[in-house]
C-alpha atoms as a PDB file:
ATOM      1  CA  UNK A   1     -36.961  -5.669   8.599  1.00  0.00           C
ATOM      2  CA  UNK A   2     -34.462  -7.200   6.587  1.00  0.00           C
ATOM      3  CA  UNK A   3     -30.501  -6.532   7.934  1.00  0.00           C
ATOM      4  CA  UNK A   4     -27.948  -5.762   5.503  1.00  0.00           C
ATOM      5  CA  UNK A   5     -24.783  -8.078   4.125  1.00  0.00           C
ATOM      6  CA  UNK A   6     -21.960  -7.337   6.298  1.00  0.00           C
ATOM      7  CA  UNK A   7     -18.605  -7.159   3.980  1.00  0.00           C
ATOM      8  CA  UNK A   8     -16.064  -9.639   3.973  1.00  0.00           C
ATOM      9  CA  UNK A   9     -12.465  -9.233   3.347  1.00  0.00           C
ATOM     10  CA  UNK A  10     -10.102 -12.196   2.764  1.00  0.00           C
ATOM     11  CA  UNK A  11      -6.492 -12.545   4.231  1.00  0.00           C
ATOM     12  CA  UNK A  12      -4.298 -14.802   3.475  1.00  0.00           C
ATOM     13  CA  UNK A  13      -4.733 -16.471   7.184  1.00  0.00           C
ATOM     14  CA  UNK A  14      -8.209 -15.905   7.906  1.00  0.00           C
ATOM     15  CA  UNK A  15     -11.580 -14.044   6.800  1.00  0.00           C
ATOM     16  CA  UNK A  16     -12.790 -10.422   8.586  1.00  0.00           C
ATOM     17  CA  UNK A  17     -16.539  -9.870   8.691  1.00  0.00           C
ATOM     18  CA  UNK A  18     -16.632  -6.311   8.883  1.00  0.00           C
ATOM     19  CA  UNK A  19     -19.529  -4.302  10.934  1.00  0.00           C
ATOM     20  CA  UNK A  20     -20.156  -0.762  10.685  1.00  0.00           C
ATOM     21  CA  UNK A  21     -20.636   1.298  14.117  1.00  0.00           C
ATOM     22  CA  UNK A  22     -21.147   4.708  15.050  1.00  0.00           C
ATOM     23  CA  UNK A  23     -17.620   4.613  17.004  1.00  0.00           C
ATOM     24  CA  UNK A  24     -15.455   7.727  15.706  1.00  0.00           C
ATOM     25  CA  UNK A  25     -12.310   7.470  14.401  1.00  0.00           C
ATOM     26  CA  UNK A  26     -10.530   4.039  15.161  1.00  0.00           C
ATOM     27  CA  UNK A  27     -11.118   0.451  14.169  1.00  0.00           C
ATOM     28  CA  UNK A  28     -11.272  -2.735  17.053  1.00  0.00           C
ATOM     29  CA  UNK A  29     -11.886  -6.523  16.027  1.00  0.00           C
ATOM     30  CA  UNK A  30     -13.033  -8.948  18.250  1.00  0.00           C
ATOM     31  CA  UNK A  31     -13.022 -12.918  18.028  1.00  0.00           C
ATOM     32  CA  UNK A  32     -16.931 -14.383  18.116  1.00  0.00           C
ATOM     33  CA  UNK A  33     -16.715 -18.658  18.000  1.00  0.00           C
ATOM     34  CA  UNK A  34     -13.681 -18.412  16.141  1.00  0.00           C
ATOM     35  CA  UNK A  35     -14.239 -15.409  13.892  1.00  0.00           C
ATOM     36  CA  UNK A  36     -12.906 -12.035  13.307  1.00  0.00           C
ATOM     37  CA  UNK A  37     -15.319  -9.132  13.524  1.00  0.00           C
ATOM     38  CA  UNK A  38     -13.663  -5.950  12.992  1.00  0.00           C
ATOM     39  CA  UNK A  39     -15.507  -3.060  14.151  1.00  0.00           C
ATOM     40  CA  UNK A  40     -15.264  -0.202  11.735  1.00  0.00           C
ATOM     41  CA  UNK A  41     -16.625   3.563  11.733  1.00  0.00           C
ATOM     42  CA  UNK A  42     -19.128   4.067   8.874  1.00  0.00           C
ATOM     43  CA  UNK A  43     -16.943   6.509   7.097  1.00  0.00           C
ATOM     44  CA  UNK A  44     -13.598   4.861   6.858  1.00  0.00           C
ATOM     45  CA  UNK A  45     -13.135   2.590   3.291  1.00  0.00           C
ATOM     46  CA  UNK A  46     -12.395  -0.421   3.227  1.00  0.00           C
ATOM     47  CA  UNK A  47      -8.599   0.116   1.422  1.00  0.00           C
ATOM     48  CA  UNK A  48      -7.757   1.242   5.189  1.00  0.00           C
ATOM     49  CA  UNK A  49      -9.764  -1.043   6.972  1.00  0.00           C
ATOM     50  CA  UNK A  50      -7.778  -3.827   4.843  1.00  0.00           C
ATOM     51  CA  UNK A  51      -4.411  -1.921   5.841  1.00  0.00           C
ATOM     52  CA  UNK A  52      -5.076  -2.198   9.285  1.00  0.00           C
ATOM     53  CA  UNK A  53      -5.855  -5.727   9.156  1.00  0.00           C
ATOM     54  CA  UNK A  54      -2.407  -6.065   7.518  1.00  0.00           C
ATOM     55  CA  UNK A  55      -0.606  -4.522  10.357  1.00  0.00           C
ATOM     56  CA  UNK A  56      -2.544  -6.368  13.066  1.00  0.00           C
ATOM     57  CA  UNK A  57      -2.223  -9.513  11.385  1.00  0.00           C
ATOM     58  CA  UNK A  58       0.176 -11.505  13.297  1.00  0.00           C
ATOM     59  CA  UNK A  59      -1.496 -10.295  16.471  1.00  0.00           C
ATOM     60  CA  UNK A  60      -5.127 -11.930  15.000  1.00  0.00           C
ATOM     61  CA  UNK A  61      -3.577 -15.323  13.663  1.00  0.00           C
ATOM     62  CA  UNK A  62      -1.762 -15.448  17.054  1.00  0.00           C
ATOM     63  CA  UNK A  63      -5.544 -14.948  18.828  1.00  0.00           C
ATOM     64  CA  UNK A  64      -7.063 -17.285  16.529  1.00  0.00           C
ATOM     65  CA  UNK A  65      -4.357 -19.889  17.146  1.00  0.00           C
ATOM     66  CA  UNK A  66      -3.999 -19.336  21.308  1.00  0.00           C
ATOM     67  CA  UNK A  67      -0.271 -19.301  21.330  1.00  0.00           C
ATOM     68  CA  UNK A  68       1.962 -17.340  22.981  1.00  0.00           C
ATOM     69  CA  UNK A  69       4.809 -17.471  20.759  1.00  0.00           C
ATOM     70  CA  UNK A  70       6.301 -13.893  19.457  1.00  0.00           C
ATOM     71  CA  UNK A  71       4.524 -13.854  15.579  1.00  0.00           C
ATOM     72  CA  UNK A  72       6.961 -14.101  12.702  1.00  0.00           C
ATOM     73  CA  UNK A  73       6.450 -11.084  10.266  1.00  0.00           C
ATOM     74  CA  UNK A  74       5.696 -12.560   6.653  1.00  0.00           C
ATOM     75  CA  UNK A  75       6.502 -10.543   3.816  1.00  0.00           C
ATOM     76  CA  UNK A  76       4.114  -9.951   0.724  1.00  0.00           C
ATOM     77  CA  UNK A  77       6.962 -10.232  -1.419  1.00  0.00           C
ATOM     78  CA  UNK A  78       9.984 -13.012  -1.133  1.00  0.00           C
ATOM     79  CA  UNK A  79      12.619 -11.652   0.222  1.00  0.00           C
ATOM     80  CA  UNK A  80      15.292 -13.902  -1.624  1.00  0.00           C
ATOM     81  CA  UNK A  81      17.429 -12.279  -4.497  1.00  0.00           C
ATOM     82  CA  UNK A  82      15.245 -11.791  -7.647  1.00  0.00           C
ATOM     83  CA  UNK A  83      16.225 -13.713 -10.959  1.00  0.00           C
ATOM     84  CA  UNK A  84      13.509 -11.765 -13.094  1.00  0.00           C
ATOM     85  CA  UNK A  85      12.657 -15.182 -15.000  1.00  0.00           C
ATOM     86  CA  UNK A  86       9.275 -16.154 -15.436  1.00  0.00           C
ATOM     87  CA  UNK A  87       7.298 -17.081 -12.500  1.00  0.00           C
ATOM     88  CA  UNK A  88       8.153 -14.666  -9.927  1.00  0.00           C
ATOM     89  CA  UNK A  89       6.030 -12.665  -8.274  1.00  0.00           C
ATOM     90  CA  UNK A  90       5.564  -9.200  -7.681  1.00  0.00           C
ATOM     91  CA  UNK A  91       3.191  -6.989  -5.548  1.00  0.00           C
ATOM     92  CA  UNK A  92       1.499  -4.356  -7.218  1.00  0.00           C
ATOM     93  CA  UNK A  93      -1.135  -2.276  -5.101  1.00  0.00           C
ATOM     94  CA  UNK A  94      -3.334  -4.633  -3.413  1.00  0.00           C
ATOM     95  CA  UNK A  95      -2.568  -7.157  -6.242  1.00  0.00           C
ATOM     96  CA  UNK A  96       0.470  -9.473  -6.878  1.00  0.00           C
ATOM     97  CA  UNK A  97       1.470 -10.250 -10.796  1.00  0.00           C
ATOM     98  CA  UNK A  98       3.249 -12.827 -11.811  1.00  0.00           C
ATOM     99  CA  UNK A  99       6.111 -12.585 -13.994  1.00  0.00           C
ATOM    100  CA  UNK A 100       6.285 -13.613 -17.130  1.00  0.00           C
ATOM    101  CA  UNK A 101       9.173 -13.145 -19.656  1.00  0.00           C
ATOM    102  CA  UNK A 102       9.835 -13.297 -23.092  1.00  0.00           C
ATOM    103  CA  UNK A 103      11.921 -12.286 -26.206  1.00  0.00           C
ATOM    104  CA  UNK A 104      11.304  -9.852 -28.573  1.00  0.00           C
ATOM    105  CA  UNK A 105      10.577  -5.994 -28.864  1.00  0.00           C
ATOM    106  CA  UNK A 106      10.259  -4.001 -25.514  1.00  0.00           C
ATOM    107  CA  UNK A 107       7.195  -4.048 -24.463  1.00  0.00           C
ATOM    108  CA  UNK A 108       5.300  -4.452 -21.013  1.00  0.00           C
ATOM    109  CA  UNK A 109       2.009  -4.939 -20.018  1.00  0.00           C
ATOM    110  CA  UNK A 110      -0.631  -6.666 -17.360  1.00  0.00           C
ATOM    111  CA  UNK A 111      -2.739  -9.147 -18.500  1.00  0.00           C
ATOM    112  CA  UNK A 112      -5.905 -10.624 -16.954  1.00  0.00           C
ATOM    113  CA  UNK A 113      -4.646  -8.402 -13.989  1.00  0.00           C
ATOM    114  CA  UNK A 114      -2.567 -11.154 -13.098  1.00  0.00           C
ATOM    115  CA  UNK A 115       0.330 -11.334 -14.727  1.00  0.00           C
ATOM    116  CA  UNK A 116       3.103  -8.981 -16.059  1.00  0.00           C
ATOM    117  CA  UNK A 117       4.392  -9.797 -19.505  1.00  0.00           C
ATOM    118  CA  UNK A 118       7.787  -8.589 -19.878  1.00  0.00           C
ATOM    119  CA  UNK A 119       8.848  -8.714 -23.628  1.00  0.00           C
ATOM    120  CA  UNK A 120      12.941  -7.728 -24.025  1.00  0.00           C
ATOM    121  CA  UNK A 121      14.992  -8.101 -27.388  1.00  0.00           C
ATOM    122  CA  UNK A 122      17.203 -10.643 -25.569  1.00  0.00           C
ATOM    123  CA  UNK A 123      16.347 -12.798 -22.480  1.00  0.00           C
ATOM    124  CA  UNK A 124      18.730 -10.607 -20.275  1.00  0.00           C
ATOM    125  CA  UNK A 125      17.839 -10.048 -16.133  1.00  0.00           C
ATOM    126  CA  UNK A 126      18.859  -6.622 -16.065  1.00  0.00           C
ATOM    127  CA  UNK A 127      16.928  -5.529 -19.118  1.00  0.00           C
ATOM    128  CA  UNK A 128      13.570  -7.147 -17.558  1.00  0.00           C
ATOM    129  CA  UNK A 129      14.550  -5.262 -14.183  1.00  0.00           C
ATOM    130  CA  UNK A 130      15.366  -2.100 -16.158  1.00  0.00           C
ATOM    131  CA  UNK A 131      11.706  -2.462 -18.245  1.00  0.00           C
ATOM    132  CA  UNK A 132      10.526  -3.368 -14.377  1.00  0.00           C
ATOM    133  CA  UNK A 133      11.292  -0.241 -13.216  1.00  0.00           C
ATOM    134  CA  UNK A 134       9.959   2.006 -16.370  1.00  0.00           C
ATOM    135  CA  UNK A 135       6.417   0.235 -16.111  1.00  0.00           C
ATOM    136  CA  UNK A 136       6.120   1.009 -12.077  1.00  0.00           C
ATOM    137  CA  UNK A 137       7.082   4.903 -12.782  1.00  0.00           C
ATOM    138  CA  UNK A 138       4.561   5.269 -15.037  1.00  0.00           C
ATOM    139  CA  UNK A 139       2.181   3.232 -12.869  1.00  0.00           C
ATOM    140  CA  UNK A 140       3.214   5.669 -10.179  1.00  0.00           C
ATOM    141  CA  UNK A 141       2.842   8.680 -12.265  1.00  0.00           C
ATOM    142  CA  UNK A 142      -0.583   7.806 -13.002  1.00  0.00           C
ATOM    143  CA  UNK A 143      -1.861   6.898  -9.826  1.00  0.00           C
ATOM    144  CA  UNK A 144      -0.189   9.204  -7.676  1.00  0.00           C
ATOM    145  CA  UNK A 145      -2.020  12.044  -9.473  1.00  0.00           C
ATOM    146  CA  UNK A 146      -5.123  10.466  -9.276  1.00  0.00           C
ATOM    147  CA  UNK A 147      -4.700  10.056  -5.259  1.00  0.00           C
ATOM    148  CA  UNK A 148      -3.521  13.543  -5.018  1.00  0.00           C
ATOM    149  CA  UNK A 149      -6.329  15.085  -6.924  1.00  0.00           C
ATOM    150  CA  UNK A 150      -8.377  13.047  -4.556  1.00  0.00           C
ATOM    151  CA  UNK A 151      -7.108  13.738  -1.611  1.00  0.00           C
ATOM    152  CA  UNK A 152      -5.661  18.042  -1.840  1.00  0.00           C
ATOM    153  CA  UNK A 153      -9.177  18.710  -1.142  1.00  0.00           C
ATOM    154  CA  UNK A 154      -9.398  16.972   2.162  1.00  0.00           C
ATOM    155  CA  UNK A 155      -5.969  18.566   2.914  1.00  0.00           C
ATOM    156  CA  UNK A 156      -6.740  22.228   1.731  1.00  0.00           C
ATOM    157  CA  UNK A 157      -3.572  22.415  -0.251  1.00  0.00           C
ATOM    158  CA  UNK A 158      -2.418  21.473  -3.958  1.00  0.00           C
ATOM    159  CA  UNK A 159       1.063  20.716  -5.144  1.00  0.00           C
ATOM    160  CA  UNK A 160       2.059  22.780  -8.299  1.00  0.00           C
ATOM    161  CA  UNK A 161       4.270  19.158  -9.552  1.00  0.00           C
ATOM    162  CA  UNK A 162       4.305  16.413  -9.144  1.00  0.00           C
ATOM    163  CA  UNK A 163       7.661  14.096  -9.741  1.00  0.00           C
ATOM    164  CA  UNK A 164       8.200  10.380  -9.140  1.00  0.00           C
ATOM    165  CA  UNK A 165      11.698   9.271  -8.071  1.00  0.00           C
ATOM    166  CA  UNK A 166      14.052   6.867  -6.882  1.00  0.00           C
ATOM    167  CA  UNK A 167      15.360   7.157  -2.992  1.00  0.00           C
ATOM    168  CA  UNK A 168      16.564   4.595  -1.143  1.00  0.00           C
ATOM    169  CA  UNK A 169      15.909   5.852   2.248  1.00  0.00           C
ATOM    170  CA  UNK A 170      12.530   7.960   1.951  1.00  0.00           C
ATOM    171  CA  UNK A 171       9.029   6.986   0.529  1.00  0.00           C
ATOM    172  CA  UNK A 172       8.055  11.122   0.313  1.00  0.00           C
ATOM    173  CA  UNK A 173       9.217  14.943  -0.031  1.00  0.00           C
ATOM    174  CA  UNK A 174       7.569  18.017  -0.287  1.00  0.00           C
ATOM    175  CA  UNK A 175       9.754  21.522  -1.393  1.00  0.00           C
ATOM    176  CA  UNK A 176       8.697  24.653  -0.188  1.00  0.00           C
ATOM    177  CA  UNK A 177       8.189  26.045  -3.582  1.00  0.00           C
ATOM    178  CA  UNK A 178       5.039  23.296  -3.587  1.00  0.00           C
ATOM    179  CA  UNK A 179       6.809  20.178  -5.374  1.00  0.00           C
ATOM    180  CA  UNK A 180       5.847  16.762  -4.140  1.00  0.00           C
ATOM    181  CA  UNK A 181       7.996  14.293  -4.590  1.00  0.00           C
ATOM    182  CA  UNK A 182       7.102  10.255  -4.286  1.00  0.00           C
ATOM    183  CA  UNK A 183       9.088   7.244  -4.326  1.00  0.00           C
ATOM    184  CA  UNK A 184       8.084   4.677  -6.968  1.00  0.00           C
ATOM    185  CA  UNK A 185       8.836   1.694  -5.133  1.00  0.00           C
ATOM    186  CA  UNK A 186       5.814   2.510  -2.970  1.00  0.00           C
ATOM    187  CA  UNK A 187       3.491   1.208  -5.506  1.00  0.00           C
ATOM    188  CA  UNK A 188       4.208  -2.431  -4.430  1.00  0.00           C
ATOM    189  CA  UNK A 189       2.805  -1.431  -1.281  1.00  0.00           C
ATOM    190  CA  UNK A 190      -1.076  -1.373  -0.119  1.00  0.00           C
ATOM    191  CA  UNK A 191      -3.337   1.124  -1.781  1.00  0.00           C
ATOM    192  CA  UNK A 192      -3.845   2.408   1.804  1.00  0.00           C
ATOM    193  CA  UNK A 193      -0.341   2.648   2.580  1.00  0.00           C
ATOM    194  CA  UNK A 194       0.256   4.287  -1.087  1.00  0.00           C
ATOM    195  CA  UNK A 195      -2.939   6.838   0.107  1.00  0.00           C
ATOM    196  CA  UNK A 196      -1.052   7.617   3.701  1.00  0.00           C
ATOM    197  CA  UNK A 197       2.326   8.945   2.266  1.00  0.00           C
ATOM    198  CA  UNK A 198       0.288  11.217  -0.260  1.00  0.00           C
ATOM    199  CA  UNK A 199      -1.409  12.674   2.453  1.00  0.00           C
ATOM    200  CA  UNK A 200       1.843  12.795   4.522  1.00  0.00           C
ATOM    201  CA  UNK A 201       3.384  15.027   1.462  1.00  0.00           C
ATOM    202  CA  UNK A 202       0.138  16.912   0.768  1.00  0.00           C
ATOM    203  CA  UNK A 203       0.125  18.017   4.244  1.00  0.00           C
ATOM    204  CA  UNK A 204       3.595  19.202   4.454  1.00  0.00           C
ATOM    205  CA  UNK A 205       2.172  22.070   1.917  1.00  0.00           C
ATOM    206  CA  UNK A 206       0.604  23.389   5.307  1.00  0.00           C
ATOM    207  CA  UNK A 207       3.030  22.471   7.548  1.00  0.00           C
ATOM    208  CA  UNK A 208       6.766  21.722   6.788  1.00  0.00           C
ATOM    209  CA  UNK A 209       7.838  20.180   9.687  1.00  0.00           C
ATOM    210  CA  UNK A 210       6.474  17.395  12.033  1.00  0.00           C
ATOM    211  CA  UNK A 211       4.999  19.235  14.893  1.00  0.00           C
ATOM    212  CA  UNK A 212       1.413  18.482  16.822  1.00  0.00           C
ATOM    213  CA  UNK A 213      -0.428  21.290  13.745  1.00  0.00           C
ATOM    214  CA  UNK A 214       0.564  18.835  10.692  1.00  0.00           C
ATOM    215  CA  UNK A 215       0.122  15.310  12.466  1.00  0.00           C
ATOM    216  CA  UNK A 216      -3.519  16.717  13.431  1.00  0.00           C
ATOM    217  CA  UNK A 217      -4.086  17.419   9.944  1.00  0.00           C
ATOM    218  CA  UNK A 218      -2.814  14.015   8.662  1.00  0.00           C
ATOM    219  CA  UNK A 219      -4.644  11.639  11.537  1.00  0.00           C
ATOM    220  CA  UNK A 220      -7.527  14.031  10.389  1.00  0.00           C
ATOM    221  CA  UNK A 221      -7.841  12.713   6.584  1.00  0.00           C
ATOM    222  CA  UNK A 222      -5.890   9.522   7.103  1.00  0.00           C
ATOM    223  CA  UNK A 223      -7.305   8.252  10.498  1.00  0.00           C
ATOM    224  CA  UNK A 224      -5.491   4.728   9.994  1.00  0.00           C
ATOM    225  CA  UNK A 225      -1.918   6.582   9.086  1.00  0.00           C
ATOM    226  CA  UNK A 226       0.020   5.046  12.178  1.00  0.00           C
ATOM    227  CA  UNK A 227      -0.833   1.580  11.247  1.00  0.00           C
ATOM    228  CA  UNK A 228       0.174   2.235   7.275  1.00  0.00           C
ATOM    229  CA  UNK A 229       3.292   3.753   9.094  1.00  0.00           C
ATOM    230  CA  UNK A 230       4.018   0.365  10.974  1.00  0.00           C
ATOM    231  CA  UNK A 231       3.117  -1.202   7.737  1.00  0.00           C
ATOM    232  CA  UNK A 232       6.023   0.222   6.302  1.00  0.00           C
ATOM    233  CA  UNK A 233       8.132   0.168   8.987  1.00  0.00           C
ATOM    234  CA  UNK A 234       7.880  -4.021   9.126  1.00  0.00           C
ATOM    235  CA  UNK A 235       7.522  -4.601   5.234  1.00  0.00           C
ATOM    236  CA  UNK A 236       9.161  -1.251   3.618  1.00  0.00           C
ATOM    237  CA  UNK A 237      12.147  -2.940   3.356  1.00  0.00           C
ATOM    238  CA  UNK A 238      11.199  -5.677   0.964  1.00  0.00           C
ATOM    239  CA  UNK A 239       9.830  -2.980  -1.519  1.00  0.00           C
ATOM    240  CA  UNK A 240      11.823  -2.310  -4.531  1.00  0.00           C
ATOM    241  CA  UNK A 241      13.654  -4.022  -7.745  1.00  0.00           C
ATOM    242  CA  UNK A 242      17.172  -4.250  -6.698  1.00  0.00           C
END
């Protein structure tokens, strides 16, 4: 009987072999002559098993290197003050693009999925910000609806709009005339984490408030939401174009 590839997922510190099990609902790794083995539920996907590797990240590398040192939290993005000149980086999803700029009529768009071309009628950093921040909305516009559709199903409720915004101190809202409301900045965050804050809002349709009734119904289609929460509670900060 031939056994089947286990999948793989590559950090920036180390590679996760991941093995399926029949264990419900949460995900444990173990170190085996050096290696990570995460232990993963057959039904979970992978976007959430690569979240939760994110969150636990420091406390694998500081396994893998036996020290006892407190773990430094690394960013995905820089956290120095952005020149929007070619080069830079930015996250995107589970992607980073790198910047590139240039002059002439306004115009953005990925190529290769690598890199953002930025095109502005004069080399100016607040007009590649400004064409920045157009580009993500109507990344976030798409996607968002896509993830919704996805997951309203799971939740039993649909939204009747959906709006993308700006806050600077939420990610989410949800109205109790059924509008859900999403930050755009999120989409420089994991898929996974981008996945838990829809559900978040989707589930407020049921419940609008925070009591033991909606986090049931959000641990129950989002079993990895507390570590996308920590996710966002360590790196939320660094999210954003300002």
């Amino acid at each position: 009987m031939t056994s089947q590839p286990l999948d793989v997922i590559e950090m920036n510190d180390f590679v996760a072999t991941i093995k399926r099990t029949s264990r419900k609902g949460s995900v444990g790794f173990r170190l085996s002559s050096g290696k990570v083995v995460i232990l993963a539920p057959r039904d979970i996907p992978m976007s959430q098993i690569r979240l939760i590797l994110e969150s636990k990240s420091h406390i694998i590398i500081d396994k893998l290197n036996n020290k006892n040192h407190p773990p430094s939290q690394a960013s995905r993005v820089p956290s120095t003050k952005r020149a929007y000149v070619s080069g830079e980086k930015l996250a995107y999803l589970d992607s980073e693009l790198v910047l590139q700029v240039s002059q002439g009529g306004f115009s953005t768009q990925v190529v290769d999925l690598h890199n953002i071309n930025v095109s502005v009628p004069a080399v100016n950093s607040e007009w590649v910000r400004n064409a920045l921040i157009r580009w993500y909305k109507l990344q976030a516009q798409k996607h968002i609806a896509q993830r919704v559709s996805y997951f309203a199903p799971m939740v039993g409720a649909w939204p009747k709009a959906i709006e993308i915004k700006t806050y600077k101190a939420r990610w989410g809202s949800c109205t109790s005339k059924g509008l859900v409301q999403f930050n755009w900045k999120i989409m420089m965050a994991p898929s996974a984490v981008v996945d838990s804050i829809v559900v978040h809002e989707l589930c407020h349709l049921l419940h609008m408030h925070h009591g033991p009734d909606f986090w049931a119904q959000v641990v129950r289609v989002f079993p990895a939401y507390q570590d996308a929460k920590q996710w966002l509670k360590d790196e939320g900060h660094h999210l954003g174009l300002d």
